[in-house]
C-alpha atoms as a PDB file:
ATOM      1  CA  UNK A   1     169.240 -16.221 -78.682  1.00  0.00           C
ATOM      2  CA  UNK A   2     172.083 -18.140 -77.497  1.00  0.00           C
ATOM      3  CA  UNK A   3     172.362 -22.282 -77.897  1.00  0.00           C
ATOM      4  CA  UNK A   4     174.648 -25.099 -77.050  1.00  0.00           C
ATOM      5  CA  UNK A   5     177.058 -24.344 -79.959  1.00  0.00           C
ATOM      6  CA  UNK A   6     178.157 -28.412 -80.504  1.00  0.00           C
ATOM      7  CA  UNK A   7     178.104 -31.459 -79.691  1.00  0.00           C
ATOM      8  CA  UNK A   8     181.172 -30.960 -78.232  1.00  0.00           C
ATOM      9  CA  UNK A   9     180.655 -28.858 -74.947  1.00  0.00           C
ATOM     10  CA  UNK A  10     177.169 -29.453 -74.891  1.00  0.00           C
ATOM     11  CA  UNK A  11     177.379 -28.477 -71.302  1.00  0.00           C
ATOM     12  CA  UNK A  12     176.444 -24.974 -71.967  1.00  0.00           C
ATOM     13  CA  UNK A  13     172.676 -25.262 -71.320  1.00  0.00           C
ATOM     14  CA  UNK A  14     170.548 -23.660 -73.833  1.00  0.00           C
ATOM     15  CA  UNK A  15     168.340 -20.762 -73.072  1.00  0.00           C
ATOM     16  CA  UNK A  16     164.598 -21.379 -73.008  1.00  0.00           C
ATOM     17  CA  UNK A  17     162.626 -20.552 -76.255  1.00  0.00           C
ATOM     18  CA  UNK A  18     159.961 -18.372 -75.148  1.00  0.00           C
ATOM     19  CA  UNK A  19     157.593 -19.503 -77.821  1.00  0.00           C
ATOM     20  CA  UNK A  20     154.067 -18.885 -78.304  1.00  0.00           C
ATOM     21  CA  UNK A  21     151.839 -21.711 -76.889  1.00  0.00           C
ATOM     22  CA  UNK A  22     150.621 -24.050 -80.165  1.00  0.00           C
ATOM     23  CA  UNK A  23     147.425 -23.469 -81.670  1.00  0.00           C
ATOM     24  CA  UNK A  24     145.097 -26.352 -80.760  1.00  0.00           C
ATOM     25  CA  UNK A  25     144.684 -29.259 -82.944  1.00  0.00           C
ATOM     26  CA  UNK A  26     140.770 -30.305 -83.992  1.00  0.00           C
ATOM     27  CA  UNK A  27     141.719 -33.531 -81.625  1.00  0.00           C
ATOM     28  CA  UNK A  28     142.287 -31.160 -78.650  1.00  0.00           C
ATOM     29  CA  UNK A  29     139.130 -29.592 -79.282  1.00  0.00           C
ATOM     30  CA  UNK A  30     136.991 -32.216 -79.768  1.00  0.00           C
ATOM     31  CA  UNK A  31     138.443 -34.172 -76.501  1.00  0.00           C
ATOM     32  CA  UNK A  32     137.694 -31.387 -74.238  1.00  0.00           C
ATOM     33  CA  UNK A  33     135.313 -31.155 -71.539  1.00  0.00           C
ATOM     34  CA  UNK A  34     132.060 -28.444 -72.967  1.00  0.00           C
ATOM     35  CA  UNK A  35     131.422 -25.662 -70.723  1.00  0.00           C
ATOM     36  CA  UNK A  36     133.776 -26.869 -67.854  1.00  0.00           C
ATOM     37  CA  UNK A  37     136.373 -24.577 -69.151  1.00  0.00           C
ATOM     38  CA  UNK A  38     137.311 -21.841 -71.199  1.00  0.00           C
ATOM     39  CA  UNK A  39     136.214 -24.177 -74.656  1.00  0.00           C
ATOM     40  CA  UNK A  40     136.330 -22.486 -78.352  1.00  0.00           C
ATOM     41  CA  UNK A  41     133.258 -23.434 -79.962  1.00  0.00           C
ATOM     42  CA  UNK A  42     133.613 -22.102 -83.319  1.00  0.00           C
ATOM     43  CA  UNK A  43     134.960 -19.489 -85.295  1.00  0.00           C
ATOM     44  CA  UNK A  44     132.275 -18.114 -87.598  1.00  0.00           C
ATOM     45  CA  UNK A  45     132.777 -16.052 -91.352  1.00  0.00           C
ATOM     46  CA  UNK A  46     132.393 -12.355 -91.539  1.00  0.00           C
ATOM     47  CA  UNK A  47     132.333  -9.542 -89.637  1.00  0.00           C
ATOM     48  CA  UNK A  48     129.601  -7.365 -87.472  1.00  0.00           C
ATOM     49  CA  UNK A  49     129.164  -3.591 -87.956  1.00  0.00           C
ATOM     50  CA  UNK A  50     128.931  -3.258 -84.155  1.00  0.00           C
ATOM     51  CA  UNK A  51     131.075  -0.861 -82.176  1.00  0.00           C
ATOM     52  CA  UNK A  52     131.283  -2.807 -78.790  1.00  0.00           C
ATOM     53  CA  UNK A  53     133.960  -5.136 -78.874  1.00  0.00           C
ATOM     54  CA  UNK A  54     132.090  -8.323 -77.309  1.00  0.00           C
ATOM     55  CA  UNK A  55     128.928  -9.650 -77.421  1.00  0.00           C
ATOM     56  CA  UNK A  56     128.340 -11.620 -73.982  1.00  0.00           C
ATOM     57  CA  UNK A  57     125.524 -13.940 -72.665  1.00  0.00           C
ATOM     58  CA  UNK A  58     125.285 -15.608 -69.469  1.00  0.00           C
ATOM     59  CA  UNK A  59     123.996 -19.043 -69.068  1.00  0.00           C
ATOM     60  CA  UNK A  60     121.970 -20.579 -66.342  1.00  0.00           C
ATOM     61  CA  UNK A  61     125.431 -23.019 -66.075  1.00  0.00           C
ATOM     62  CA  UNK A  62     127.569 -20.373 -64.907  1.00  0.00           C
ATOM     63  CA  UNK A  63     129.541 -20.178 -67.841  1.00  0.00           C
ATOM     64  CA  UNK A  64     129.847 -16.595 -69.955  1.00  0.00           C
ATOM     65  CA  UNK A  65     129.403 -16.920 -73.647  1.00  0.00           C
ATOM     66  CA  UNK A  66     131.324 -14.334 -75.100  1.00  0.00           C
ATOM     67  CA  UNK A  67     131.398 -13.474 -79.224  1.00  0.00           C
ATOM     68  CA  UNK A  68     134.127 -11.685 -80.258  1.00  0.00           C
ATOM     69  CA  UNK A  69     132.792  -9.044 -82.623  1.00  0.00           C
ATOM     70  CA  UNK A  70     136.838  -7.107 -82.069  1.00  0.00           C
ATOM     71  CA  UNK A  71     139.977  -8.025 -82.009  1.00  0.00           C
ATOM     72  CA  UNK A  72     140.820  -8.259 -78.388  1.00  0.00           C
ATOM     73  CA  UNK A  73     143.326  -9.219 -76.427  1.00  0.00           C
ATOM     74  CA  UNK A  74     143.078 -11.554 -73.263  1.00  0.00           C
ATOM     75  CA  UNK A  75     143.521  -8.870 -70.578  1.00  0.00           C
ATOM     76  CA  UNK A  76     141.289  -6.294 -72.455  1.00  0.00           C
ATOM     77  CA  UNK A  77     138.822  -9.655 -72.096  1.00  0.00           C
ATOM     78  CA  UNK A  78     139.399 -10.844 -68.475  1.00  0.00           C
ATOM     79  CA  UNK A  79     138.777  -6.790 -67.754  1.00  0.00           C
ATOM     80  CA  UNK A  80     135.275  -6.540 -69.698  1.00  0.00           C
ATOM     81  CA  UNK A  81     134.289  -9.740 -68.740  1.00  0.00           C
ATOM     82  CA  UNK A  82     135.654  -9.712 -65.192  1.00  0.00           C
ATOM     83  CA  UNK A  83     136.574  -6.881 -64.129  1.00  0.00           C
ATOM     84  CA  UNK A  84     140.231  -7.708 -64.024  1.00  0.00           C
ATOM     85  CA  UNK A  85     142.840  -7.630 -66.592  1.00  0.00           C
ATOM     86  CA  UNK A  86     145.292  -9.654 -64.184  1.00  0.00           C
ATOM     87  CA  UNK A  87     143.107 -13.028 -65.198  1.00  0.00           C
ATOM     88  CA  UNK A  88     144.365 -12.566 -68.729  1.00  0.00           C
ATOM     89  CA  UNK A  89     147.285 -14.712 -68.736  1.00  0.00           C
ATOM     90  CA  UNK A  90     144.531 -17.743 -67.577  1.00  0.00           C
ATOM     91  CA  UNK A  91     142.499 -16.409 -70.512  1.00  0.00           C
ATOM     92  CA  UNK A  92     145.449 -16.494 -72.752  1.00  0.00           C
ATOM     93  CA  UNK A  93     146.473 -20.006 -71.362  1.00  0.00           C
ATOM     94  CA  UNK A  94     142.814 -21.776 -71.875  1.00  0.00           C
ATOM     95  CA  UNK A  95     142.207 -20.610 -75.183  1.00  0.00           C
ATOM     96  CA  UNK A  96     146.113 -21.447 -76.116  1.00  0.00           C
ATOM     97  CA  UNK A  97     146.897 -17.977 -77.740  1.00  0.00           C
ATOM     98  CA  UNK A  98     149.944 -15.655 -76.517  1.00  0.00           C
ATOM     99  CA  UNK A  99     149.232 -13.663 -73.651  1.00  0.00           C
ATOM    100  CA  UNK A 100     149.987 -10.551 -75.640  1.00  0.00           C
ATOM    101  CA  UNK A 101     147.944 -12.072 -78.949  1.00  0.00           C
ATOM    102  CA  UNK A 102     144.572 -10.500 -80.047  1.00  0.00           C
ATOM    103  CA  UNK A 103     142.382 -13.129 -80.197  1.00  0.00           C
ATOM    104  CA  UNK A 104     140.304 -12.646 -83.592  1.00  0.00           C
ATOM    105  CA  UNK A 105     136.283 -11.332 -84.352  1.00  0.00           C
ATOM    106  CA  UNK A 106     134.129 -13.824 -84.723  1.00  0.00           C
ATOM    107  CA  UNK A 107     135.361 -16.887 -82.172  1.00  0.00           C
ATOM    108  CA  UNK A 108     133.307 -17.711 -80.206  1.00  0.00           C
ATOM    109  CA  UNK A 109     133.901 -18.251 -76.180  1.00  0.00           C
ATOM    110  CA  UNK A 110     132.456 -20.566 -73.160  1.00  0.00           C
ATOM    111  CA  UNK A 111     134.090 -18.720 -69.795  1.00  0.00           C
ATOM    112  CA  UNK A 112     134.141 -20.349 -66.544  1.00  0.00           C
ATOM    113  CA  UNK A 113     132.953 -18.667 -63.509  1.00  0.00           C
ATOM    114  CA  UNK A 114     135.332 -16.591 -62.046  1.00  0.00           C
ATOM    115  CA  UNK A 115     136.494 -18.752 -59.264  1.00  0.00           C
ATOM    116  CA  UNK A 116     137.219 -21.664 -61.291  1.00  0.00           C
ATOM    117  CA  UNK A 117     139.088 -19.527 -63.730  1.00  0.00           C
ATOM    118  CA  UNK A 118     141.143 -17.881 -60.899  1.00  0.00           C
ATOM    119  CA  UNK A 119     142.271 -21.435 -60.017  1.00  0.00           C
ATOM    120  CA  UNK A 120     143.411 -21.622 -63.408  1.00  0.00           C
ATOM    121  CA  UNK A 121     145.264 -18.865 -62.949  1.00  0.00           C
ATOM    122  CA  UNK A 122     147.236 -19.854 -59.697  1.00  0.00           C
ATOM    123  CA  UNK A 123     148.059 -23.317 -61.428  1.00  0.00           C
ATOM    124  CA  UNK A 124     149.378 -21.485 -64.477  1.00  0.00           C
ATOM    125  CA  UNK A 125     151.393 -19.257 -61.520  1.00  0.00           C
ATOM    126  CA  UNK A 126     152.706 -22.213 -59.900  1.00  0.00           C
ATOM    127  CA  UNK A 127     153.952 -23.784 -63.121  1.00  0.00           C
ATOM    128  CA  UNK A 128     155.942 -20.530 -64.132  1.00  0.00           C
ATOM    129  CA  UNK A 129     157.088 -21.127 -60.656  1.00  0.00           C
ATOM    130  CA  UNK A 130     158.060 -24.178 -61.306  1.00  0.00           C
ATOM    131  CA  UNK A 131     159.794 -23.469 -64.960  1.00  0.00           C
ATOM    132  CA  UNK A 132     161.678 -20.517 -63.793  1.00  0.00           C
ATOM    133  CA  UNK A 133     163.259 -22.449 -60.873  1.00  0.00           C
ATOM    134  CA  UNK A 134     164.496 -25.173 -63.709  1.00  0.00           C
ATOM    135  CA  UNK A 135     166.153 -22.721 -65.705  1.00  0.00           C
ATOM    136  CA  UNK A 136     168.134 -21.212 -62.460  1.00  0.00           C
ATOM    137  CA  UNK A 137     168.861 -24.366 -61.402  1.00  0.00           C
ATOM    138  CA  UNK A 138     169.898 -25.561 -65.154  1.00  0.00           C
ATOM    139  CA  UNK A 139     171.926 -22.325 -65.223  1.00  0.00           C
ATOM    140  CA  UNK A 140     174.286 -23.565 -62.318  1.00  0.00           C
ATOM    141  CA  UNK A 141     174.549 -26.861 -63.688  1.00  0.00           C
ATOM    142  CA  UNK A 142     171.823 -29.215 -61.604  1.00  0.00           C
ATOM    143  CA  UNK A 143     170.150 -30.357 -64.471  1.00  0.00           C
ATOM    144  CA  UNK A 144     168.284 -33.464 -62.138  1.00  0.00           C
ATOM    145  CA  UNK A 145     166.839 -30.842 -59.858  1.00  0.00           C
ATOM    146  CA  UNK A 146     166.408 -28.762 -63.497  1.00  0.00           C
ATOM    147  CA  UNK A 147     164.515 -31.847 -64.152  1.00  0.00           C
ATOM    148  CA  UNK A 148     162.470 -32.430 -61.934  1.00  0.00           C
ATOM    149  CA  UNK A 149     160.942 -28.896 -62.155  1.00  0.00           C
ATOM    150  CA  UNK A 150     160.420 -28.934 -65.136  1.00  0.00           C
ATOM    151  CA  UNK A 151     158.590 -32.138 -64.848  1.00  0.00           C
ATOM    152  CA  UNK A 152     156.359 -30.388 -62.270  1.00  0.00           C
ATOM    153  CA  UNK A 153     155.566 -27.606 -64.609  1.00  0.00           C
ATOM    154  CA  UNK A 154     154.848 -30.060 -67.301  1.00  0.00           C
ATOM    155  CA  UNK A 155     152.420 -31.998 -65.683  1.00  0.00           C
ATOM    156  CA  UNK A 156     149.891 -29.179 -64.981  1.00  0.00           C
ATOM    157  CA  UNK A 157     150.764 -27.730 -68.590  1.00  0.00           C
ATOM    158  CA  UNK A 158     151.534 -30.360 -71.129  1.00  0.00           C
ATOM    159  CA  UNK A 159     150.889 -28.335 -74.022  1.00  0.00           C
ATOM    160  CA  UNK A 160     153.672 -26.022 -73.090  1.00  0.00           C
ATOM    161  CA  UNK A 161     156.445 -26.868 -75.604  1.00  0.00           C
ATOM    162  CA  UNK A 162     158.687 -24.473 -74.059  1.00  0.00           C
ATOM    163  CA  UNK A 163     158.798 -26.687 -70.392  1.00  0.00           C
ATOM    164  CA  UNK A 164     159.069 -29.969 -72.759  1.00  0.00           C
ATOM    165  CA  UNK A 165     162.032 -28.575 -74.891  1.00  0.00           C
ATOM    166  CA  UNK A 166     164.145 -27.698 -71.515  1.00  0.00           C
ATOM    167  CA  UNK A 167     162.581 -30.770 -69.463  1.00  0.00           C
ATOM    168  CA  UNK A 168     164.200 -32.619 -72.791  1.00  0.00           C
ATOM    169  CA  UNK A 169     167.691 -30.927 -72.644  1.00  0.00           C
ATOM    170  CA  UNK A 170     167.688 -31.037 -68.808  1.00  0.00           C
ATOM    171  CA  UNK A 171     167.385 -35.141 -69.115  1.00  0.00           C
ATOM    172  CA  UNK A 172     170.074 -34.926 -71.800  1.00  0.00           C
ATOM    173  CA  UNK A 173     172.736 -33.149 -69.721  1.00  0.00           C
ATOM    174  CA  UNK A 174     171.529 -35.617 -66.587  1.00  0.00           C
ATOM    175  CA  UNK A 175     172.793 -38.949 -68.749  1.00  0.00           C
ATOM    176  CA  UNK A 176     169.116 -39.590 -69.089  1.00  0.00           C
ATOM    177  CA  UNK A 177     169.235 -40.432 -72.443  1.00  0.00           C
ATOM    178  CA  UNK A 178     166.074 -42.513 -72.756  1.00  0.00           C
ATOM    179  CA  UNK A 179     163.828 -40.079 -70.924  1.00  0.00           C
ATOM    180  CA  UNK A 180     164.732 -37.168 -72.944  1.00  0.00           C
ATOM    181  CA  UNK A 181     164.156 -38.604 -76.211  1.00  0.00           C
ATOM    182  CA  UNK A 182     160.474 -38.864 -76.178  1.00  0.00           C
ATOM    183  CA  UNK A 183     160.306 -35.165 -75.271  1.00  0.00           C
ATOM    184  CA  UNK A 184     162.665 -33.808 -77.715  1.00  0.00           C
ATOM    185  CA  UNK A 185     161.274 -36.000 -80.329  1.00  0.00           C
ATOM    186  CA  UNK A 186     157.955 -34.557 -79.503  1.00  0.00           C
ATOM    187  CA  UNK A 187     159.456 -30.648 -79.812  1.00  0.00           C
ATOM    188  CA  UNK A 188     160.415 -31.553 -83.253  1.00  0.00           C
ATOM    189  CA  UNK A 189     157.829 -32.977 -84.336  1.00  0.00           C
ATOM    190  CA  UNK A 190     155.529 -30.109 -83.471  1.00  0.00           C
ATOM    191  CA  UNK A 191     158.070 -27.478 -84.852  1.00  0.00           C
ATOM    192  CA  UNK A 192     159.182 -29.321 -87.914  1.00  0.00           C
ATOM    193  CA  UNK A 193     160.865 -26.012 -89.225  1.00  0.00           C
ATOM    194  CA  UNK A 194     162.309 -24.864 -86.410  1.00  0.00           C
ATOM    195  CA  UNK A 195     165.747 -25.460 -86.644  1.00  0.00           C
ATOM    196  CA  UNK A 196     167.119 -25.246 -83.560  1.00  0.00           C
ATOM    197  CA  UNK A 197     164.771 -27.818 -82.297  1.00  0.00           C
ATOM    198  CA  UNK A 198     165.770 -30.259 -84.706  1.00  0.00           C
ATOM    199  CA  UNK A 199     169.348 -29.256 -83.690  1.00  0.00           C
ATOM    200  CA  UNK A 200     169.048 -30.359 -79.800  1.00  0.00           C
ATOM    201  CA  UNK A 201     166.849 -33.657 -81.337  1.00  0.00           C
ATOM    202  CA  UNK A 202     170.284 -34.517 -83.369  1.00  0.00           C
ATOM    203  CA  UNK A 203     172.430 -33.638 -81.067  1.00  0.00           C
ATOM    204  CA  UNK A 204     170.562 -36.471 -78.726  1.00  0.00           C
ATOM    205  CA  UNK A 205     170.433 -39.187 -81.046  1.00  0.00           C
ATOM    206  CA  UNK A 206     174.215 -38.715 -81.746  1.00  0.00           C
ATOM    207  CA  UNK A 207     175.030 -39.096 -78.035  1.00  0.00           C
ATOM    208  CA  UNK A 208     172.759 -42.037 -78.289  1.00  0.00           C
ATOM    209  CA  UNK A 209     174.843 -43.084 -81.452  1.00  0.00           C
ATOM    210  CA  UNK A 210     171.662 -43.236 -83.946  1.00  0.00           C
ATOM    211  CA  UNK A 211     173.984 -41.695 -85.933  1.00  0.00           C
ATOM    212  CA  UNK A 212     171.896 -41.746 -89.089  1.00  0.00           C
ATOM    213  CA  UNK A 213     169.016 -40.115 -87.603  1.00  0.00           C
ATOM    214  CA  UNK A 214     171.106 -37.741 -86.345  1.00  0.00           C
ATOM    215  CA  UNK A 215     172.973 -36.936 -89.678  1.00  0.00           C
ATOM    216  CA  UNK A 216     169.260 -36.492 -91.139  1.00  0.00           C
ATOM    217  CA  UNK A 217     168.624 -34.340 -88.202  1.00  0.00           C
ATOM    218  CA  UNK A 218     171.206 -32.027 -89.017  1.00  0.00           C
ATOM    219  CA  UNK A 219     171.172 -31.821 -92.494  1.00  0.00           C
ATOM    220  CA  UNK A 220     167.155 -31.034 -91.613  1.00  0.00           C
ATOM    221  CA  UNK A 221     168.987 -27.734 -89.683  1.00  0.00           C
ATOM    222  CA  UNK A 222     170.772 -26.720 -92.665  1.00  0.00           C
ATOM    223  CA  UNK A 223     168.253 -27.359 -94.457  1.00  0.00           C
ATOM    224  CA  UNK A 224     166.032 -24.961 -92.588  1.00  0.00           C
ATOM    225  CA  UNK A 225     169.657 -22.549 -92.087  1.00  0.00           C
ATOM    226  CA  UNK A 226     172.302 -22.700 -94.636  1.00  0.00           C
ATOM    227  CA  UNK A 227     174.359 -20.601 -92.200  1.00  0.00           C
ATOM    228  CA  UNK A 228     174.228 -22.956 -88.780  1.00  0.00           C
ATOM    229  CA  UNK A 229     177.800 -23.826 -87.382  1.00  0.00           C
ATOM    230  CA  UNK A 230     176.793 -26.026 -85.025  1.00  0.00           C
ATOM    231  CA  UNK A 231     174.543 -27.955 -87.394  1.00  0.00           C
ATOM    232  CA  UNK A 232     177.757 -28.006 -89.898  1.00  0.00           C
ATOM    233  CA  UNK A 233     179.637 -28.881 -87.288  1.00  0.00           C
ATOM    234  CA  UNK A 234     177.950 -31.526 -86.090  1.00  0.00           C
ATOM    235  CA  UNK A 235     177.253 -33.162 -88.999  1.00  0.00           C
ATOM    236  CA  UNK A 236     180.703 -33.148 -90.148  1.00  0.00           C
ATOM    237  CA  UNK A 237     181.216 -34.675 -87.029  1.00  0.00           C
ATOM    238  CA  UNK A 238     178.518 -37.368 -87.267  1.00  0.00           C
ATOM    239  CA  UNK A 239     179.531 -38.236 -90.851  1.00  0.00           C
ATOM    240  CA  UNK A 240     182.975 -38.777 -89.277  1.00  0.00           C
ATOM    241  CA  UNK A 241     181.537 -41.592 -86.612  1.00  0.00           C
ATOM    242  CA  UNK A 242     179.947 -43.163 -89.281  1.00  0.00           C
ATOM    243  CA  UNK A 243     183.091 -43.626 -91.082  1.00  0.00           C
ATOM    244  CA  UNK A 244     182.925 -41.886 -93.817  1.00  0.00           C
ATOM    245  CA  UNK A 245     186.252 -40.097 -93.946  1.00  0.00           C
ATOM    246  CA  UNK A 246     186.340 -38.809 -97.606  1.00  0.00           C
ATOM    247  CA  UNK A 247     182.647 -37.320 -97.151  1.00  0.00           C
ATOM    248  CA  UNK A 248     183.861 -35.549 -93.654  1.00  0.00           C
ATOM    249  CA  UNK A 249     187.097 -34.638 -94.909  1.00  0.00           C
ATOM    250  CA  UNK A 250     184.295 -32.294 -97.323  1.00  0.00           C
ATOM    251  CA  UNK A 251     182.065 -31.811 -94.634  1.00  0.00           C
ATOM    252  CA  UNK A 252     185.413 -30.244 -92.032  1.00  0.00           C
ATOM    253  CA  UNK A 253     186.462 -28.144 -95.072  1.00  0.00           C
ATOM    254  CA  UNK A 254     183.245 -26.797 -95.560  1.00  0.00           C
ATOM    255  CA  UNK A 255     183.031 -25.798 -92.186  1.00  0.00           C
ATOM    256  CA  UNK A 256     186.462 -24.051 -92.241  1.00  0.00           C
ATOM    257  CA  UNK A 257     185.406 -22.353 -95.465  1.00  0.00           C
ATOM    258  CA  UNK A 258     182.482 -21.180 -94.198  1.00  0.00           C
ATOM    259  CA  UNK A 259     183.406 -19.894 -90.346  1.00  0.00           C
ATOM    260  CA  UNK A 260     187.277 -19.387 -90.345  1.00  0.00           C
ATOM    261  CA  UNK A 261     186.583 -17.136 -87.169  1.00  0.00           C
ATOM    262  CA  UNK A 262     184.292 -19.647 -85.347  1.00  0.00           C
ATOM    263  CA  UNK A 263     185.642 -20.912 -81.521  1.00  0.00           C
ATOM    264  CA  UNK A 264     185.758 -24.645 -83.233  1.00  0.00           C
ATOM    265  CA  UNK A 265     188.049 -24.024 -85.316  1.00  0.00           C
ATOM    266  CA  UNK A 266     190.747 -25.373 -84.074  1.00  0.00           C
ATOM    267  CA  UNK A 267     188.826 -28.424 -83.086  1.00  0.00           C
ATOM    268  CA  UNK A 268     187.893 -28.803 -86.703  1.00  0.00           C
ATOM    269  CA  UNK A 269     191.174 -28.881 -87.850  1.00  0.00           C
ATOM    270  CA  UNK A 270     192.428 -31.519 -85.668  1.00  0.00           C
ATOM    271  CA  UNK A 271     189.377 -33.513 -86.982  1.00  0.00           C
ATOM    272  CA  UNK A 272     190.592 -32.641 -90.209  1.00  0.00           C
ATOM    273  CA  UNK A 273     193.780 -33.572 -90.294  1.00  0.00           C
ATOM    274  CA  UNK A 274     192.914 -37.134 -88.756  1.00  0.00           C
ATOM    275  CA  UNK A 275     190.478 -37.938 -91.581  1.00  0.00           C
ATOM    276  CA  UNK A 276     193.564 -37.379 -93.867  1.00  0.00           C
ATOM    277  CA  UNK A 277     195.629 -39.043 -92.104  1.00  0.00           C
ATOM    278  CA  UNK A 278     193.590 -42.143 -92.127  1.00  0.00           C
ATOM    279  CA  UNK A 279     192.731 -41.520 -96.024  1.00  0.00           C
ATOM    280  CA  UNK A 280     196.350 -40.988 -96.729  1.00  0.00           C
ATOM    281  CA  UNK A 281     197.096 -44.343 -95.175  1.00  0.00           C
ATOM    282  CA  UNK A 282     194.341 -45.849 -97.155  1.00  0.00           C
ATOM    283  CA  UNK A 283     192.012 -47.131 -93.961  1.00  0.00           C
ATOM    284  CA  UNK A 284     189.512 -44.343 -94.452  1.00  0.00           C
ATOM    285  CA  UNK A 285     186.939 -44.944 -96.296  1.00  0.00           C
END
């Protein structure tokens, strides 16, 4: 998966993570609406000796109550329950599990009625729509249109970290510093140990000179990845604004040690050699 390398030409725009939607907090359950939506009521202990996959109820509301007796997975569902595997990925998006995940025996299910779940479907369409046409347009380098889809997809699917992450990055290569803090805050907060996340979060707060949040961003990378150039990198880097000189002069030999081949080389070196300079001449410190 490729990423912006450094801080340095941060214009190449990071692919997309194509990351499973988050598992639902208690909070998010207990705020939602019962029986308007696809809702997960419980999970219950053990298992059932039946064959049939489901066991399905209808109530006088509309809604389908559906117990999962075998692992399924949302198309197998929309098909048995609907008669068509294409409302899966609305399935998949309600009850906040991977379109190709098996969702587990024993939960239990409230279904909407078909029409109301097909809606569902064409919003979760139009935001794919939406989120596609960012990522072309971030591609060729028009991150405030990029923006500004994204934003669209976001708003009809807020739990989508994947729309947040780029909507984040999009603001970042805009100048819109501000704006794309909250959302790449929020990525890393949900996805504590996932290192590139905490990468593009450092990489922000450096632009936004918060340089020691962004050092403890960055060490949080190698933390996470030993082996990160652009984490090493950028620290070194970020050490170096702070003023530092003797602790970046370790942190820019490190990072020659370590990646003699990498593109930045050469870049590093020049760092390098003006942190010795400066030491050398005794107004490092």
């Amino acid at each position: 998966m490729s990423h912006i390398h450094t801080i340095e030409y941060i214009s190449r725009f990071r692919q997309p993570f194509r990351w499973a939607t988050p598992a639902p907090r208690a909070s998010d359950r207990g705020s939602a609406r019962p029986l308007a939506a696809l809702l997960i009521v419980a999970t219950l202990i053990g298992g059932c000796a039946a064959l049939r996959p489901l066991s399905v109820q209808t109530a006088q509301t509309g809604e389908t109550v559906v117990r999962v007796v075998r692992s399924i997975s949302p198309a197998d569902l929309a098909d048995r329950v609907y008669g068509d595997p294409e409302l899966g990925p609305a399935l998949a998006t309600l009850a906040r599990v991977a379109p190709d995940a098996s969702i587990p025996p024993g939960t239990v299910l409230v279904l909407p009625p078909r029409e109301e779940l097909e809606g569902r479907l064409r919003v979760e369409r139009a935001t794919e729509e939406h989120f596609e046409r960012g990522l072309a347009a971030a591609d060729e380098g028009r991150f405030r249109e990029a923006a500004d889809l994204f934003r669209r997809a976001l708003d009809s699917a807020p739990h989508r970290l994947d729309v947040r992450y780029n909507l984040g990055l999009a603001l970042m290569r805009a100048g819109d510093l501000p704006e794309a803090t909250p959302h790449l805050e929020a990525v890393a907060a949900a996805r504590p140990m996932d290192a590139e996340s905490r990468y593009a979060l450092g990489s922000l707060l450096r632009k936004r000179r918060a340089y020691e949040r962004a050092l403890a961003e960055f060490q949080a990378v190698l933390d996470l990845e030993p082996r990160h150039p652009a984490a090493q990198f950028a620290l070194a880097r970020t050490v170096q604004d702070l003023g530092r000189d003797r602790e970046a002069r370790r942190q820019w030999k490190r990072f020659l040690r370590r990646y003699p081949d990498d593109p930045l080389v050469p870049s590093a070196q020049r760092h390098l050699d003006r942190v010795e300079e400066r030491i050398r001449e005794g107004t490092g410190g």
